[in-house]
C-alpha atoms as a PDB file:
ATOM      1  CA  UNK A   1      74.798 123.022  99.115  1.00  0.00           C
ATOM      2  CA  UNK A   2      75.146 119.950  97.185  1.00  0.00           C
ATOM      3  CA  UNK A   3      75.938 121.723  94.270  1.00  0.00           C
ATOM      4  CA  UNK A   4      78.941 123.330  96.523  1.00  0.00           C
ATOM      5  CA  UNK A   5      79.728 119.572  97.423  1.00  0.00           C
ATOM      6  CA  UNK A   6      79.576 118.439  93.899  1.00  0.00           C
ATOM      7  CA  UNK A   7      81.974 121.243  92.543  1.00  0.00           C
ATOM      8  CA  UNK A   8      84.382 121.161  95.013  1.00  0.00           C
ATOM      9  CA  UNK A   9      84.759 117.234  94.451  1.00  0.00           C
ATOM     10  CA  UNK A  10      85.217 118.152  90.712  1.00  0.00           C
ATOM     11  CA  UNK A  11      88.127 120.541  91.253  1.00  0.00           C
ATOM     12  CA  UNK A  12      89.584 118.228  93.196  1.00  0.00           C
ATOM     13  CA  UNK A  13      89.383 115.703  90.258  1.00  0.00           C
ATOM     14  CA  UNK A  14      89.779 117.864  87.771  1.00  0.00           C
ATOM     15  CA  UNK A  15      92.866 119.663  89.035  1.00  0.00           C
ATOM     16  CA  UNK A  16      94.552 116.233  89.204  1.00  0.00           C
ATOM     17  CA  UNK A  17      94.910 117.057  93.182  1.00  0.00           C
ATOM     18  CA  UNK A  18      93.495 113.582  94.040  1.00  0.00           C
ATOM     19  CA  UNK A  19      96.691 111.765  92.027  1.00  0.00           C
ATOM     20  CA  UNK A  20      98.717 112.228  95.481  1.00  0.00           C
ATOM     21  CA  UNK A  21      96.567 110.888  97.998  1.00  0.00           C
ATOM     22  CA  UNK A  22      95.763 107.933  95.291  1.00  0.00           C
ATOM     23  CA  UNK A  23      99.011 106.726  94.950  1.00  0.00           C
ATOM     24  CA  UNK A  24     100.239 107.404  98.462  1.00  0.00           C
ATOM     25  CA  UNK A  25      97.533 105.271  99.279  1.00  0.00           C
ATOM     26  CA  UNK A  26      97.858 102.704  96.680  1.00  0.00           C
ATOM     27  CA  UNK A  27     102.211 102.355  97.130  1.00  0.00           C
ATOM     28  CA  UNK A  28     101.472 102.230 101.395  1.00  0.00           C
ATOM     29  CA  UNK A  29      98.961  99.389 100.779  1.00  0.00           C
ATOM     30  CA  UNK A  30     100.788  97.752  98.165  1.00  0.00           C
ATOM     31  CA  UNK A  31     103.926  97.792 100.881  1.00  0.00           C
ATOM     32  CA  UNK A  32     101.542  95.937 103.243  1.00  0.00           C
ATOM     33  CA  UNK A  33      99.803  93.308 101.786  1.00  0.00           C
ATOM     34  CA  UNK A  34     103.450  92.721  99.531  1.00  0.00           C
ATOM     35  CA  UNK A  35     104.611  90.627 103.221  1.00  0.00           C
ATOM     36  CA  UNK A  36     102.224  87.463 102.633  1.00  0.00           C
ATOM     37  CA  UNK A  37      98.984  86.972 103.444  1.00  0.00           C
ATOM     38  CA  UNK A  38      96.972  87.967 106.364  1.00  0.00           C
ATOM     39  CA  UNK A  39      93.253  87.006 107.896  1.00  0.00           C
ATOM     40  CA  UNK A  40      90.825  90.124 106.869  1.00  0.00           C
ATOM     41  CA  UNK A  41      90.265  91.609 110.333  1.00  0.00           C
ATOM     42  CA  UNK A  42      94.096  91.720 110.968  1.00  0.00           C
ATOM     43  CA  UNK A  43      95.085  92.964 107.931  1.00  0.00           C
ATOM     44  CA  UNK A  44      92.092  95.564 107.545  1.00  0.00           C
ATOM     45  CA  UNK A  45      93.045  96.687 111.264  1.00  0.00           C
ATOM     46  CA  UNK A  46      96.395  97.670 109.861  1.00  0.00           C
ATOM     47  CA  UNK A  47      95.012  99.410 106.676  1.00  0.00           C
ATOM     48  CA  UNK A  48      92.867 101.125 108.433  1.00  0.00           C
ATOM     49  CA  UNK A  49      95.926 102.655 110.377  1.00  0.00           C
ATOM     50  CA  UNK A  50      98.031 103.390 107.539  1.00  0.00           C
ATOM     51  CA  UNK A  51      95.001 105.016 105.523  1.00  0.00           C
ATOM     52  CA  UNK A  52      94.643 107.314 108.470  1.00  0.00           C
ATOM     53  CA  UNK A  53      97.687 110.123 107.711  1.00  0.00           C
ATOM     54  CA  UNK A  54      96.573 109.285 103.519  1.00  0.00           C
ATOM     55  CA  UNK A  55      92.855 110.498 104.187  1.00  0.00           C
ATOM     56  CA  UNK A  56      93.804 113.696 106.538  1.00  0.00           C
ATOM     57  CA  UNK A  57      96.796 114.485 103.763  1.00  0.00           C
ATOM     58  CA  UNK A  58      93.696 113.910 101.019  1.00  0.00           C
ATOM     59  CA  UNK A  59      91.101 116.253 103.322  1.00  0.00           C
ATOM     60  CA  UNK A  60      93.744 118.996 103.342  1.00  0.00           C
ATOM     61  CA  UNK A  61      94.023 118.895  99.568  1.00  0.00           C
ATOM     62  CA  UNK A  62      90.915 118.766  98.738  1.00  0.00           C
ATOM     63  CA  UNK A  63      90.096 121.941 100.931  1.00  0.00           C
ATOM     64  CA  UNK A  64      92.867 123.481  99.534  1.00  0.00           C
ATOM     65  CA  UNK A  65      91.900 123.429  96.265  1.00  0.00           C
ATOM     66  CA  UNK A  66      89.462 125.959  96.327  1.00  0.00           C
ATOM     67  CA  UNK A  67      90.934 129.980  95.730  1.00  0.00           C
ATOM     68  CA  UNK A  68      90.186 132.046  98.933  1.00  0.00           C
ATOM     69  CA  UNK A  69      88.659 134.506  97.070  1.00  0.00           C
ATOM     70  CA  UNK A  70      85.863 132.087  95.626  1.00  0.00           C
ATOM     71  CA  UNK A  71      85.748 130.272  99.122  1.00  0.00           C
ATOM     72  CA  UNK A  72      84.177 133.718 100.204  1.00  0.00           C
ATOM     73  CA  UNK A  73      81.558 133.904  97.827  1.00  0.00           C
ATOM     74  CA  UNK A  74      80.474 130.342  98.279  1.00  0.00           C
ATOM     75  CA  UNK A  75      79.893 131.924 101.828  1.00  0.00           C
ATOM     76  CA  UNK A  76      77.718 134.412 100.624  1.00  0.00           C
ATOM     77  CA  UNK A  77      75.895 132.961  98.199  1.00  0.00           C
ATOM     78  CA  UNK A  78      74.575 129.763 100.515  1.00  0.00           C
ATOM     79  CA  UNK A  79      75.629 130.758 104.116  1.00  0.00           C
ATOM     80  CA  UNK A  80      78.937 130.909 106.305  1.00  0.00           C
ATOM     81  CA  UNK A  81      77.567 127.384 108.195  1.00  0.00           C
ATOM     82  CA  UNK A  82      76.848 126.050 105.002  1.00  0.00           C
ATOM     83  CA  UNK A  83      79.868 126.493 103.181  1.00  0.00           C
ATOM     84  CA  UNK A  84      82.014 124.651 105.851  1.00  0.00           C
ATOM     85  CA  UNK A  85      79.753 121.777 106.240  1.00  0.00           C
ATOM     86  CA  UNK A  86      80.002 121.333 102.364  1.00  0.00           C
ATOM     87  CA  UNK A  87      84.368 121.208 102.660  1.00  0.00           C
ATOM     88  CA  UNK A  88      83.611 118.327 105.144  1.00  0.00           C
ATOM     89  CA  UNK A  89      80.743 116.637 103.542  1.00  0.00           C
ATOM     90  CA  UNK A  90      83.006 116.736  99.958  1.00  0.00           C
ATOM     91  CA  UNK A  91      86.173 115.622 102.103  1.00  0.00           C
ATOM     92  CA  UNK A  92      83.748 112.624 103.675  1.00  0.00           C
ATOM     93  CA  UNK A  93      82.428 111.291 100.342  1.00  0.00           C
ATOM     94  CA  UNK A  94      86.478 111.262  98.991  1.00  0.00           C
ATOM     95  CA  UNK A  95      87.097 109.514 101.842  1.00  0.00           C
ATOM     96  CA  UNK A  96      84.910 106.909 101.288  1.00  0.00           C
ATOM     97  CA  UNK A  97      85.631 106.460  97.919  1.00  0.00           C
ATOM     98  CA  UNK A  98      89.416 105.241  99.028  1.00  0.00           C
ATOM     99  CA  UNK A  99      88.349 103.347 101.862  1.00  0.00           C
ATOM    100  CA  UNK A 100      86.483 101.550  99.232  1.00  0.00           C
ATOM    101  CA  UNK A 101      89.674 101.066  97.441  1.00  0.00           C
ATOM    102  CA  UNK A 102      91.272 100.027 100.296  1.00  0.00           C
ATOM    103  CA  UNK A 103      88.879  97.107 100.794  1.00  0.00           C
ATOM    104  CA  UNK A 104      88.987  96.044  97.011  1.00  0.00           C
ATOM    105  CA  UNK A 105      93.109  96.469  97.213  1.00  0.00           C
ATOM    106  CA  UNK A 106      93.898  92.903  98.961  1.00  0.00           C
ATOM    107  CA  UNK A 107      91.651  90.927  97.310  1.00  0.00           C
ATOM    108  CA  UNK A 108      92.870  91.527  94.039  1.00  0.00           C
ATOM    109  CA  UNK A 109      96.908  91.651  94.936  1.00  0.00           C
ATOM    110  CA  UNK A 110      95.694  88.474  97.288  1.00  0.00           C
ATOM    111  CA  UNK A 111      97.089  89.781 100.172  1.00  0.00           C
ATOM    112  CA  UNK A 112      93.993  87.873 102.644  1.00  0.00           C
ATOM    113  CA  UNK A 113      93.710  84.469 103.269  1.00  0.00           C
ATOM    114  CA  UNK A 114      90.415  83.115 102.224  1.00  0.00           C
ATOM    115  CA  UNK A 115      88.655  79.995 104.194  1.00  0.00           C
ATOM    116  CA  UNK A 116      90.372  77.148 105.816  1.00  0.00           C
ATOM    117  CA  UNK A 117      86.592  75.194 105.752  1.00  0.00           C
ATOM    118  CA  UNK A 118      83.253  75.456 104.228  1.00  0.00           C
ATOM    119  CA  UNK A 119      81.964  76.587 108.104  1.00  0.00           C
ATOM    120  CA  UNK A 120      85.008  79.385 108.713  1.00  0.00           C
ATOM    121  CA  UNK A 121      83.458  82.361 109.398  1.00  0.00           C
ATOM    122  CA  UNK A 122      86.410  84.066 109.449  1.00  0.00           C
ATOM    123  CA  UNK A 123      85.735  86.038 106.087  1.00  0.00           C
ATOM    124  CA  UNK A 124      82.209  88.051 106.710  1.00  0.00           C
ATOM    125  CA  UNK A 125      83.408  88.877 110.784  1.00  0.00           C
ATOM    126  CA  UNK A 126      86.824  89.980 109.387  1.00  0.00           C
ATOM    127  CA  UNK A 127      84.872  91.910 106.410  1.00  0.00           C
ATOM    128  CA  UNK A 128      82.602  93.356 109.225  1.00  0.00           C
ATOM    129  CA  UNK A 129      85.512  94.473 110.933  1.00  0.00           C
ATOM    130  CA  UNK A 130      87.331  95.693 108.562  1.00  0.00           C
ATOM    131  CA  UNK A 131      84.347  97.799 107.190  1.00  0.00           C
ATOM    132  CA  UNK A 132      84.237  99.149 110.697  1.00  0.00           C
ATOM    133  CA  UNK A 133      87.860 100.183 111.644  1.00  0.00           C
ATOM    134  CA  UNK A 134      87.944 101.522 108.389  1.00  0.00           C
ATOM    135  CA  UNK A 135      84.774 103.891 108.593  1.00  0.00           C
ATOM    136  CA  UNK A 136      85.990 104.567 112.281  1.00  0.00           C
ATOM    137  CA  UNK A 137      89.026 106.223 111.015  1.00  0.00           C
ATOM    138  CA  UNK A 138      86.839 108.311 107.951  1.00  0.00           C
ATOM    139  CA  UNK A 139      85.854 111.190 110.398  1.00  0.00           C
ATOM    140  CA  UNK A 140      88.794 111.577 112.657  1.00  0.00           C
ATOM    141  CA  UNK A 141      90.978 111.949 109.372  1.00  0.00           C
ATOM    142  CA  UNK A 142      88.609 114.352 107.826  1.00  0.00           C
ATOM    143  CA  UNK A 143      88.332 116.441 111.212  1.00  0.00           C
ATOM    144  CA  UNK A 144      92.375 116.305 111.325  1.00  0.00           C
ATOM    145  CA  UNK A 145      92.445 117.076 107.513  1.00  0.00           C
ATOM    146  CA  UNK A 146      90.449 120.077 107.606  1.00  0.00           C
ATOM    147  CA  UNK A 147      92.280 121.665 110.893  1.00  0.00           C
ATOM    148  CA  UNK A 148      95.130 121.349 108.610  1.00  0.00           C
ATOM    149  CA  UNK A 149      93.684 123.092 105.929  1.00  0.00           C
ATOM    150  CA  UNK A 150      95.038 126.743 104.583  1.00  0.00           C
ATOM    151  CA  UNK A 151      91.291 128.088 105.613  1.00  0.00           C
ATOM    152  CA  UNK A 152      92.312 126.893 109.111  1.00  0.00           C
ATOM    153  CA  UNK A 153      95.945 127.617 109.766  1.00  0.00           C
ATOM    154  CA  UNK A 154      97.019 130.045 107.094  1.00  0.00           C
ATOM    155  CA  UNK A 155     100.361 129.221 105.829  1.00  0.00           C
ATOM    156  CA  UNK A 156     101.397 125.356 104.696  1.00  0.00           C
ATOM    157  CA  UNK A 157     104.001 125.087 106.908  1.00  0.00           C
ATOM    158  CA  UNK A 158     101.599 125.041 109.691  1.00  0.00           C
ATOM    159  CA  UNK A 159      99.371 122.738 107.987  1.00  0.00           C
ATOM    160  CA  UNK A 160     102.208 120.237 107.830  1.00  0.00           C
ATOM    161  CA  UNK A 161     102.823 120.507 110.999  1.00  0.00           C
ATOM    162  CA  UNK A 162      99.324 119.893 112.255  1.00  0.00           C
ATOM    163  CA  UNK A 163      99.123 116.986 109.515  1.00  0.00           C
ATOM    164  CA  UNK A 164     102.261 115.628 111.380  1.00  0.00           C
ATOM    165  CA  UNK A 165     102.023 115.773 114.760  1.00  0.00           C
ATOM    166  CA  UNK A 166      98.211 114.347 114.461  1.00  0.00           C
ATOM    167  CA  UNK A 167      99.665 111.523 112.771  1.00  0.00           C
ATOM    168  CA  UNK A 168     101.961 110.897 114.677  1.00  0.00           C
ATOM    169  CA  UNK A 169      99.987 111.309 117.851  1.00  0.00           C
ATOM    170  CA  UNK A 170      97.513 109.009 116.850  1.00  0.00           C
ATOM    171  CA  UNK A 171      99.803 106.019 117.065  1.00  0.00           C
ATOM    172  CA  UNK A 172     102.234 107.057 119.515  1.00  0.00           C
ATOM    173  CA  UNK A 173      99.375 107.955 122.193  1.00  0.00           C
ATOM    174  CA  UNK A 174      97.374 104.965 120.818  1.00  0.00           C
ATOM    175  CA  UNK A 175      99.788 102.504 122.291  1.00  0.00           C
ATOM    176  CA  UNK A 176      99.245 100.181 124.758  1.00  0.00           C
ATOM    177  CA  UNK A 177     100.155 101.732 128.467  1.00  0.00           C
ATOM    178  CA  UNK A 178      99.591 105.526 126.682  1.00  0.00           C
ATOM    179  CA  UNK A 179      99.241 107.844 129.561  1.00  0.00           C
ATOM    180  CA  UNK A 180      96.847 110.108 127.741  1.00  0.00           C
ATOM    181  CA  UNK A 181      95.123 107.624 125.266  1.00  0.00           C
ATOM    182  CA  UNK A 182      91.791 109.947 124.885  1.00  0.00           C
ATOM    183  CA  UNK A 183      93.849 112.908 123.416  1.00  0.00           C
ATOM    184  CA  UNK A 184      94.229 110.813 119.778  1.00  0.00           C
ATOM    185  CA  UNK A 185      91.523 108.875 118.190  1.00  0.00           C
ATOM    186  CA  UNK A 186      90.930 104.925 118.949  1.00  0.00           C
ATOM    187  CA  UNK A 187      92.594 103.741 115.535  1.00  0.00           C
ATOM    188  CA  UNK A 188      95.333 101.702 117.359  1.00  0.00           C
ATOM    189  CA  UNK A 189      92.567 100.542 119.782  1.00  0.00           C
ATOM    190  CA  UNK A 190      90.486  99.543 116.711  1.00  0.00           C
ATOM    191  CA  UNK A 191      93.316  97.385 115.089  1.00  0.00           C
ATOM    192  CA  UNK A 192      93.765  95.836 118.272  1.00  0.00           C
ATOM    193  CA  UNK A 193      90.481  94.895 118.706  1.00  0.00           C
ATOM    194  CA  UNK A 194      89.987  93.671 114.931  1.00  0.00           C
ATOM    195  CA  UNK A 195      93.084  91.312 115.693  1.00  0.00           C
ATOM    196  CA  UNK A 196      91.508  89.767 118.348  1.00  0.00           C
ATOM    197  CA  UNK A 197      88.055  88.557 119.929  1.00  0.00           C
ATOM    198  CA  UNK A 198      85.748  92.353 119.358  1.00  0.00           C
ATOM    199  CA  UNK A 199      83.120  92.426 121.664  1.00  0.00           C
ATOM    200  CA  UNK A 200      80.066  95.072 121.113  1.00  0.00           C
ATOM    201  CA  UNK A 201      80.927  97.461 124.001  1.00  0.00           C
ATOM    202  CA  UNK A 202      83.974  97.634 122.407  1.00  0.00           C
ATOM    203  CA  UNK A 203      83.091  98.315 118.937  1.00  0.00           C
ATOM    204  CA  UNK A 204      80.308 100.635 120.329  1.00  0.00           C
ATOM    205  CA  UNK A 205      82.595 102.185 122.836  1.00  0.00           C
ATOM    206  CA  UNK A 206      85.825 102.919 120.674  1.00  0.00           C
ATOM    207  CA  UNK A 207      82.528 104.075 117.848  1.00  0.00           C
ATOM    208  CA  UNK A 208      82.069 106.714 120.291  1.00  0.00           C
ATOM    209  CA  UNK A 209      84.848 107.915 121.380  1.00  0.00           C
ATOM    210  CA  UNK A 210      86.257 108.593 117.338  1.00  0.00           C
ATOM    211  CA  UNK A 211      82.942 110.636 116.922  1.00  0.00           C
ATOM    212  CA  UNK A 212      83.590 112.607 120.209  1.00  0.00           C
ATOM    213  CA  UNK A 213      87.142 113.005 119.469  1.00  0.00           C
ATOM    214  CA  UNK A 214      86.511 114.146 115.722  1.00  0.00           C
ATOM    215  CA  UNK A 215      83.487 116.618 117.127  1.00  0.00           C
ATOM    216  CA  UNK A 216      85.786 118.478 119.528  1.00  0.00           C
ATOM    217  CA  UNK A 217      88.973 118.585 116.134  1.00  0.00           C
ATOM    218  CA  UNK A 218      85.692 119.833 113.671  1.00  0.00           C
ATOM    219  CA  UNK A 219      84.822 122.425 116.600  1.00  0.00           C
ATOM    220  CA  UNK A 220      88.644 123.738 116.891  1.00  0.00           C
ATOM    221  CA  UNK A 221      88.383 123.603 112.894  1.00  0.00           C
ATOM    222  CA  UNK A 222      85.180 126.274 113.412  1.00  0.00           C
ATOM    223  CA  UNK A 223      86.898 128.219 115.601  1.00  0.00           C
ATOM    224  CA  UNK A 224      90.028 128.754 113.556  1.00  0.00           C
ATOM    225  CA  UNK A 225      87.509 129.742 110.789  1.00  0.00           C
ATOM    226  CA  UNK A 226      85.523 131.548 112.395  1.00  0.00           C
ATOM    227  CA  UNK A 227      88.841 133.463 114.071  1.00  0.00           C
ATOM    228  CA  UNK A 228      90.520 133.692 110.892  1.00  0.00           C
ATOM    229  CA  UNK A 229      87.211 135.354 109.263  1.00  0.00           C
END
């Protein structure tokens, strides 16, 4: 399996597929930190949220990459279960890679404020935070990435639409007073709580519900799959 992993992360490089994403990415952050500077936590909150349509736009490419045709053999030569877990594990590492970037990006545009004093301690908590909303966001995008994918929904019109209205969902239902809050992941929860005082129920709480929420958008991904044949 992880030389399924490794190959499907090389066509995605190799094909120049991961250009997009990149530059999306890079132009969306680049718009952000271009307004002045921000404390970390805050402004990792809100790069966390703006990564979040960027990483389930990269996930769908990255899936997408690989002919149908060889997608079946890959099934038969390590295993249907296999062969899926792979697409997500490939579409995780990816992500993770531009998060990376993500956290690198402000320092060198300076887009953060560094410390007002010697004792501030406003750098490693808004670093820890940062690191968290930003890994928080890494499986939900992946799980809405891959729903999205042609393996999943067939034509690309659909996948646009799925890539859309999850997007768009997650922020509009993530706002404060949202009637159905639990039917989109906790990212606008998560920059909420990175702008202000995060307490560990919270961190563990929100933690939990983007792994349930991603769990039950993987298992719809499975079906599809497993529907589609």
């Amino acid at each position: 399996m992880n030389a399924l992993i490794r190959m499907r992360l090389a066509g995605f490089l190799r094909t120049g597929r991961a250009v997009a994403p990149l530059l999306a990415g890079l132009i969306t952050l680049g718009t952000l930190y271009g307004g002045g500077r921000a404390q970390p936590a805050e402004a990792y909150g809100v790069s966390a949220v703006v990564l979040f349509p960027v990483l389930a736009w990269q996930t769908k490419i990255l899936l997408d990459v690989e002919p149908d045709v060889q997608r079946r053999l890959a099934q038969v030569t390590v295993g249907v279960a296999r062969e899926r877990l792979a697409g997500l594990l490939a579409a995780a590492v990816a992500a993770l890679v531009t998060v990376a970037v993500a956290l690198l990006f402000p320092w060198l545009v300076g887009g953060v404020s560094g410390p007002v004093d010697p004792g501030d301690r406003s750098i490693p908590v808004g670093l820890a935070l940062g690191l968290w909303a930003h890994l928080l966001v890494v499986p939900a995008a992946v799980a809405l990435g891959a729903l999205a994918s042609r393996a999943s929904v067939g034509g690309a019109g659909y996948g646009v639409a799925v890539l859309a209205l999850g997007a768009v969902g997650a922020v509009v239902l993530g706002l404060t007073g949202s009637v159905a809050p639990w039917l989109a992941p906790p990212i606008m929860a998560a920059a909420r709580t990175t702008g202000g005082e995060a307490a560990a129920l919270t961190v563990l709480g929100l933690s939990g519900w983007a792994l349930a929420w991603s769990g039950a958008v993987v298992g719809g991904y499975l079906w599809r799959r497993r529907a589609r044949g």
